[in-house]
C-alpha atoms as a PDB file:
ATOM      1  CA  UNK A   1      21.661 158.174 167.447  1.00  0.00           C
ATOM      2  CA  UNK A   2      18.926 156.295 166.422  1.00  0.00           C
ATOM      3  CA  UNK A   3      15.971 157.802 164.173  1.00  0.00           C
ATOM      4  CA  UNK A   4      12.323 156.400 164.520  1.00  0.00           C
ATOM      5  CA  UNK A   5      11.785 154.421 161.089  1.00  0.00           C
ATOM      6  CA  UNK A   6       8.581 155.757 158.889  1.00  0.00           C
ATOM      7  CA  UNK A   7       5.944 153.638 157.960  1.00  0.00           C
ATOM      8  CA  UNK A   8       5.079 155.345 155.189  1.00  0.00           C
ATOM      9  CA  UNK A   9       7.293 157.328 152.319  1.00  0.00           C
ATOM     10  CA  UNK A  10       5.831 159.815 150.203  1.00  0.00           C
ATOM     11  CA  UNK A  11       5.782 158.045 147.054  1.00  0.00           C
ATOM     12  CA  UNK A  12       3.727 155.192 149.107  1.00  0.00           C
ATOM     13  CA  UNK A  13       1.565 158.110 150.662  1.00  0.00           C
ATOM     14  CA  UNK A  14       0.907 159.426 146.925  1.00  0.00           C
ATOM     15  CA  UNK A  15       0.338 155.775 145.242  1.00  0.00           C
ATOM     16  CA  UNK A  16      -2.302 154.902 148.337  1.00  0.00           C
ATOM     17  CA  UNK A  17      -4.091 158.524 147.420  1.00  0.00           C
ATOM     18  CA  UNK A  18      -4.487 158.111 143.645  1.00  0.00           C
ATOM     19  CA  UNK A  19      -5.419 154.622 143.954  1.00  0.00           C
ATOM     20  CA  UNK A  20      -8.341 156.007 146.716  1.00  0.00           C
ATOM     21  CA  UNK A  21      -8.850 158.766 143.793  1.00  0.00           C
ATOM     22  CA  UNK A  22      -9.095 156.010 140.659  1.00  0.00           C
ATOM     23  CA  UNK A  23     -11.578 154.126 142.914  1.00  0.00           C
ATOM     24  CA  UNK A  24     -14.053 156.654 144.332  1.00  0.00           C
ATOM     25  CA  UNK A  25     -14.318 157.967 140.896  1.00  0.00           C
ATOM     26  CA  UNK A  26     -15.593 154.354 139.779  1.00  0.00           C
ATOM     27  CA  UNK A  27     -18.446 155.084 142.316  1.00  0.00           C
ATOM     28  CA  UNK A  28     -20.419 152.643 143.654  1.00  0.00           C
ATOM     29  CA  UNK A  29     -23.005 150.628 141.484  1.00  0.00           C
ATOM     30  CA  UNK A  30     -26.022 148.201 142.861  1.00  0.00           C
ATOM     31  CA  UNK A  31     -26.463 145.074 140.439  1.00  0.00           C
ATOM     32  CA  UNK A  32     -30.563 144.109 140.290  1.00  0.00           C
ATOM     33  CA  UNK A  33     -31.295 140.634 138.423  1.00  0.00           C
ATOM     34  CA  UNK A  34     -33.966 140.670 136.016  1.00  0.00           C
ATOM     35  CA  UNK A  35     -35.607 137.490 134.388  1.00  0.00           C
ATOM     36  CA  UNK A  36     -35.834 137.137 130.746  1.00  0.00           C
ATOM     37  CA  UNK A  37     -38.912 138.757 129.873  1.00  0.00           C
ATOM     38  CA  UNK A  38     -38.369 141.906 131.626  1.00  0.00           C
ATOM     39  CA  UNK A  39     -35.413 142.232 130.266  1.00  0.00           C
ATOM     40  CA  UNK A  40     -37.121 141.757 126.853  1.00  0.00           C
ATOM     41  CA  UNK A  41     -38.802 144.693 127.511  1.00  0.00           C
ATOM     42  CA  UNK A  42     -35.786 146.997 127.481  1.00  0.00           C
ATOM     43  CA  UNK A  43     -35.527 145.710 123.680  1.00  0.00           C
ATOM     44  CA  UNK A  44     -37.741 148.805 122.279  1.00  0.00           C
ATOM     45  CA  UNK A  45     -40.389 150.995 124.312  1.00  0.00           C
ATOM     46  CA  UNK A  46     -42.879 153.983 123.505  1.00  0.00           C
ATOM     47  CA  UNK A  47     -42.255 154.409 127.263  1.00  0.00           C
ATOM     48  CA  UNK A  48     -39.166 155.638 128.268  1.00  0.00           C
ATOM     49  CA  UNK A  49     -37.894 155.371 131.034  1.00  0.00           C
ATOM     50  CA  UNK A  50     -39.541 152.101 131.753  1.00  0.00           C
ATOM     51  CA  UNK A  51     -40.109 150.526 135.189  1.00  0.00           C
ATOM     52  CA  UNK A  52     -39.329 146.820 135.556  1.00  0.00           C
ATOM     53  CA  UNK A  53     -39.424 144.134 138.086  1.00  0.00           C
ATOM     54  CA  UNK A  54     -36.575 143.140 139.505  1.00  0.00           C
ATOM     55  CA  UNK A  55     -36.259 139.443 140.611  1.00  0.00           C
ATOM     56  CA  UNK A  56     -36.231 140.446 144.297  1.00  0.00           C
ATOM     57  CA  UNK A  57     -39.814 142.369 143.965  1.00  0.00           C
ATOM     58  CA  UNK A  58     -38.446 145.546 143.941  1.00  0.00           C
ATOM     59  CA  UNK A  59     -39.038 148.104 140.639  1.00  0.00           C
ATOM     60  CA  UNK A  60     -36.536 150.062 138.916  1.00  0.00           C
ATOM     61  CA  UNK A  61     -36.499 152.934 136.520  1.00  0.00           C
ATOM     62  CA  UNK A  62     -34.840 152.027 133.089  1.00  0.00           C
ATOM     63  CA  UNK A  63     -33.815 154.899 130.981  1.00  0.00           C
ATOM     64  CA  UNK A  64     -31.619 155.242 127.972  1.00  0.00           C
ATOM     65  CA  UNK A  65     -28.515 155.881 130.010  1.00  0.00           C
ATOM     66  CA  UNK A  66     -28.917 152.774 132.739  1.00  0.00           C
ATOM     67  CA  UNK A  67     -25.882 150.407 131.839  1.00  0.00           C
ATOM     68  CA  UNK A  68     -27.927 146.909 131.420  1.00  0.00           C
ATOM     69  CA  UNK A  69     -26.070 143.669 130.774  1.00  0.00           C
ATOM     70  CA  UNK A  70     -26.332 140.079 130.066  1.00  0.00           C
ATOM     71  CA  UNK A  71     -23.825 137.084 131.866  1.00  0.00           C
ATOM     72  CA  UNK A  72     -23.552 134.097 129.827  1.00  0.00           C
ATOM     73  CA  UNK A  73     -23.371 130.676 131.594  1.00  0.00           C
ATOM     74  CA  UNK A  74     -19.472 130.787 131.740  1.00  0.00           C
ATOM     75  CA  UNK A  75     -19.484 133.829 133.968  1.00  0.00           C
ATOM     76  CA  UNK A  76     -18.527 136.644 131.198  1.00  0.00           C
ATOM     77  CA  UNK A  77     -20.446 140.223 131.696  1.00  0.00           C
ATOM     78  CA  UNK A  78     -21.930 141.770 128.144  1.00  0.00           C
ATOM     79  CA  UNK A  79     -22.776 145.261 128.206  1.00  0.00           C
ATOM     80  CA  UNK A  80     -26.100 145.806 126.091  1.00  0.00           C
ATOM     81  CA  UNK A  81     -27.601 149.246 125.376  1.00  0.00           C
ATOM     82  CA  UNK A  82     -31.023 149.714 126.596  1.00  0.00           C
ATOM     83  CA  UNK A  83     -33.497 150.156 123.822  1.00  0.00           C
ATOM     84  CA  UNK A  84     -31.225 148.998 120.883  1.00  0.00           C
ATOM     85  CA  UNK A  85     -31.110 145.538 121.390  1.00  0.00           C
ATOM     86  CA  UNK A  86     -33.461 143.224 119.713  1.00  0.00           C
ATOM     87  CA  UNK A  87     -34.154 139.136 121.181  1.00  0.00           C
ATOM     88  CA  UNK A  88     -35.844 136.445 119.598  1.00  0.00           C
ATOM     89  CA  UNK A  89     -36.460 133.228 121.109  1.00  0.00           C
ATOM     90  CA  UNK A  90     -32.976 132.020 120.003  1.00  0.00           C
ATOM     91  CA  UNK A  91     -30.336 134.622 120.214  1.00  0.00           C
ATOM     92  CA  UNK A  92     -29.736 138.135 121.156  1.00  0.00           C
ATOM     93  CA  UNK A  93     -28.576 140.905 118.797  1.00  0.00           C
ATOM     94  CA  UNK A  94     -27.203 143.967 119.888  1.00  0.00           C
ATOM     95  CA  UNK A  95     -25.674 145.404 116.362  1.00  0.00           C
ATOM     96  CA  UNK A  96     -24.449 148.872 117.776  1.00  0.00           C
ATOM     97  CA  UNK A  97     -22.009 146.376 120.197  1.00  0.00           C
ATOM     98  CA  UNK A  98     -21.432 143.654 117.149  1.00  0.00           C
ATOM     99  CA  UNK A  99     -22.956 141.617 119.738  1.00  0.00           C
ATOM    100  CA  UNK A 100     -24.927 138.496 118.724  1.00  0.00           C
ATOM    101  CA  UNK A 101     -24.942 135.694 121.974  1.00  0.00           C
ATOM    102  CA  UNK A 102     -27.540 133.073 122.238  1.00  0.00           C
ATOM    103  CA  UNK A 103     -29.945 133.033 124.572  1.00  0.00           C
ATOM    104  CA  UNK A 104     -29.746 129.401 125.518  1.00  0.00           C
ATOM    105  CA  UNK A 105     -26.137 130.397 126.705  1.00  0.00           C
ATOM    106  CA  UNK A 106     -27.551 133.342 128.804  1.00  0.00           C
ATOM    107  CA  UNK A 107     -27.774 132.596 132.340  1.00  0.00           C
ATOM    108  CA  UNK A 108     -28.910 136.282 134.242  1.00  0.00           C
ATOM    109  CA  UNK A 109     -30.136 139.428 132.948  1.00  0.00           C
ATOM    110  CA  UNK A 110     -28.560 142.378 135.157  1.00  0.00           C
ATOM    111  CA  UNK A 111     -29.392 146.520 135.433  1.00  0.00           C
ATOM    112  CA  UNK A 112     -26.969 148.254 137.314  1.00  0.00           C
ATOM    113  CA  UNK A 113     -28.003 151.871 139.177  1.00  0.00           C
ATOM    114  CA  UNK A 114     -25.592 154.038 140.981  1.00  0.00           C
ATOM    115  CA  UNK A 115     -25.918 154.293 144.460  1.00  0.00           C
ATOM    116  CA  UNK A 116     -25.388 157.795 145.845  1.00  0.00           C
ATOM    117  CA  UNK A 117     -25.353 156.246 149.496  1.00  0.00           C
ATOM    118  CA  UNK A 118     -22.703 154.183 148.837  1.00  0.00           C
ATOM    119  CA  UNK A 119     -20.295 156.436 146.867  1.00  0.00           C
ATOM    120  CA  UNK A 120     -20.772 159.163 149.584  1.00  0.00           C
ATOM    121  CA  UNK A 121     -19.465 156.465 152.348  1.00  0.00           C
ATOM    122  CA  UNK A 122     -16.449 155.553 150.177  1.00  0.00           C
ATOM    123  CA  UNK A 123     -15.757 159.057 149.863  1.00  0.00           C
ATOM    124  CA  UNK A 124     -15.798 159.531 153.123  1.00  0.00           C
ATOM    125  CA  UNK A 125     -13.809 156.498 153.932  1.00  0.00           C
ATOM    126  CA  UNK A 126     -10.879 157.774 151.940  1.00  0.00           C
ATOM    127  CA  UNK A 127     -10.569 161.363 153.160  1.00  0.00           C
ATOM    128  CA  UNK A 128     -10.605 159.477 156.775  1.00  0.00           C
ATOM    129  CA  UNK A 129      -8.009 156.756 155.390  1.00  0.00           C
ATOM    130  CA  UNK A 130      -5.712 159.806 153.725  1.00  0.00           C
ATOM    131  CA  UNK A 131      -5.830 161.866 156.493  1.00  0.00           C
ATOM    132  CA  UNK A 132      -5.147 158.795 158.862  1.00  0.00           C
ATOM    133  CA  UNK A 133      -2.033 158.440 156.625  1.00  0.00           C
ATOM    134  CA  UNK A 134      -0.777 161.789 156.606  1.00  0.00           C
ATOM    135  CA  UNK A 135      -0.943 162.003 160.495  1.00  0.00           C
ATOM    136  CA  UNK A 136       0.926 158.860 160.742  1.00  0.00           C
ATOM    137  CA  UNK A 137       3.572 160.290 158.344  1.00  0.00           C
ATOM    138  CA  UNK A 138       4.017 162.713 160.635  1.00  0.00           C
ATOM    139  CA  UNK A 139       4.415 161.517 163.489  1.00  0.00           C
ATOM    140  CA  UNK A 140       6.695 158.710 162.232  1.00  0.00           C
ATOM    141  CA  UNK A 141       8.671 160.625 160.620  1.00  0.00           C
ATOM    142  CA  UNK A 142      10.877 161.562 163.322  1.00  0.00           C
ATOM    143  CA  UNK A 143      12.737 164.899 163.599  1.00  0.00           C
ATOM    144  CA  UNK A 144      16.215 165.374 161.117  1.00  0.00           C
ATOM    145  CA  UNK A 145      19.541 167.127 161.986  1.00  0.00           C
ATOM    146  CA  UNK A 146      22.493 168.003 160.627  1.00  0.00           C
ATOM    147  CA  UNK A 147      25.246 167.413 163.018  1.00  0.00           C
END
């Protein structure tokens, strides 16, 4: 007798879910590129949150919480924290982050805002890809007797 062979096992099944889980709960961030002098206004404000100009034309809402970064010419990300950073026409300080980069090295200025749309779609993208998974377990996994 010859059994249907499954596609899927349950420890696969349950790796594929909490690797979904791990990623959905990264959510889904939108990266905006400032240019210098916005960004220089994040350094210290008696407005907060502050609206700057994006690159692309567009303005965004800056408040104490909005992860803001630098990427130096070689490619590597530094988080900065909005409104305790301080740049002068050489170098960038951010003490609280024992960060101290130069801005001759500094190649983009970056904001990143969560994006509700997107998170909601890769939510529902993983129930569908779960579910999809559990009905193929099933009906893969053939039926068992004892004889």
């Amino acid at each position: 007798m010859h059994q249907t062979p499954r596609f899927f096992s349950s420890i696969s099944l349950f790796s594929a879910a909490m690797f979904l889980c791990v990623f959905v709960l990264g959510g889904c961030f939108n990266t905006y590129q400032l240019t210098q002098e916005e960004f220089s206004r994040l350094q210290a404000s008696e407005e907060i949150p502050l609206t700057v100009k994006v690159k692309s034309g567009e303005e965004l809402v800056v408040d104490r919480d909005t992860p803001i970064f630098v990427r130096s010419e070689g490619g590597r990300r530094y988080p900065i924290t909005a409104y305790n950073f301080k740049m002068t026409p050489s170098q960038l300080v951010a003490s609280d982050r024992d960060t101290l980069l130069a801005i001759g090295e500094l190649k983009n200025y970056e904001v990143d805002l969560f994006s509700e749309t997107q998170t909601i779609l890769l939510i529902v993208g993983g129930v569908a890809i779960v579910t999809g998974l559990i009905v193929v377990t099933a009906i893969t996994a053939g039926s068992k007797s004892f004889e």
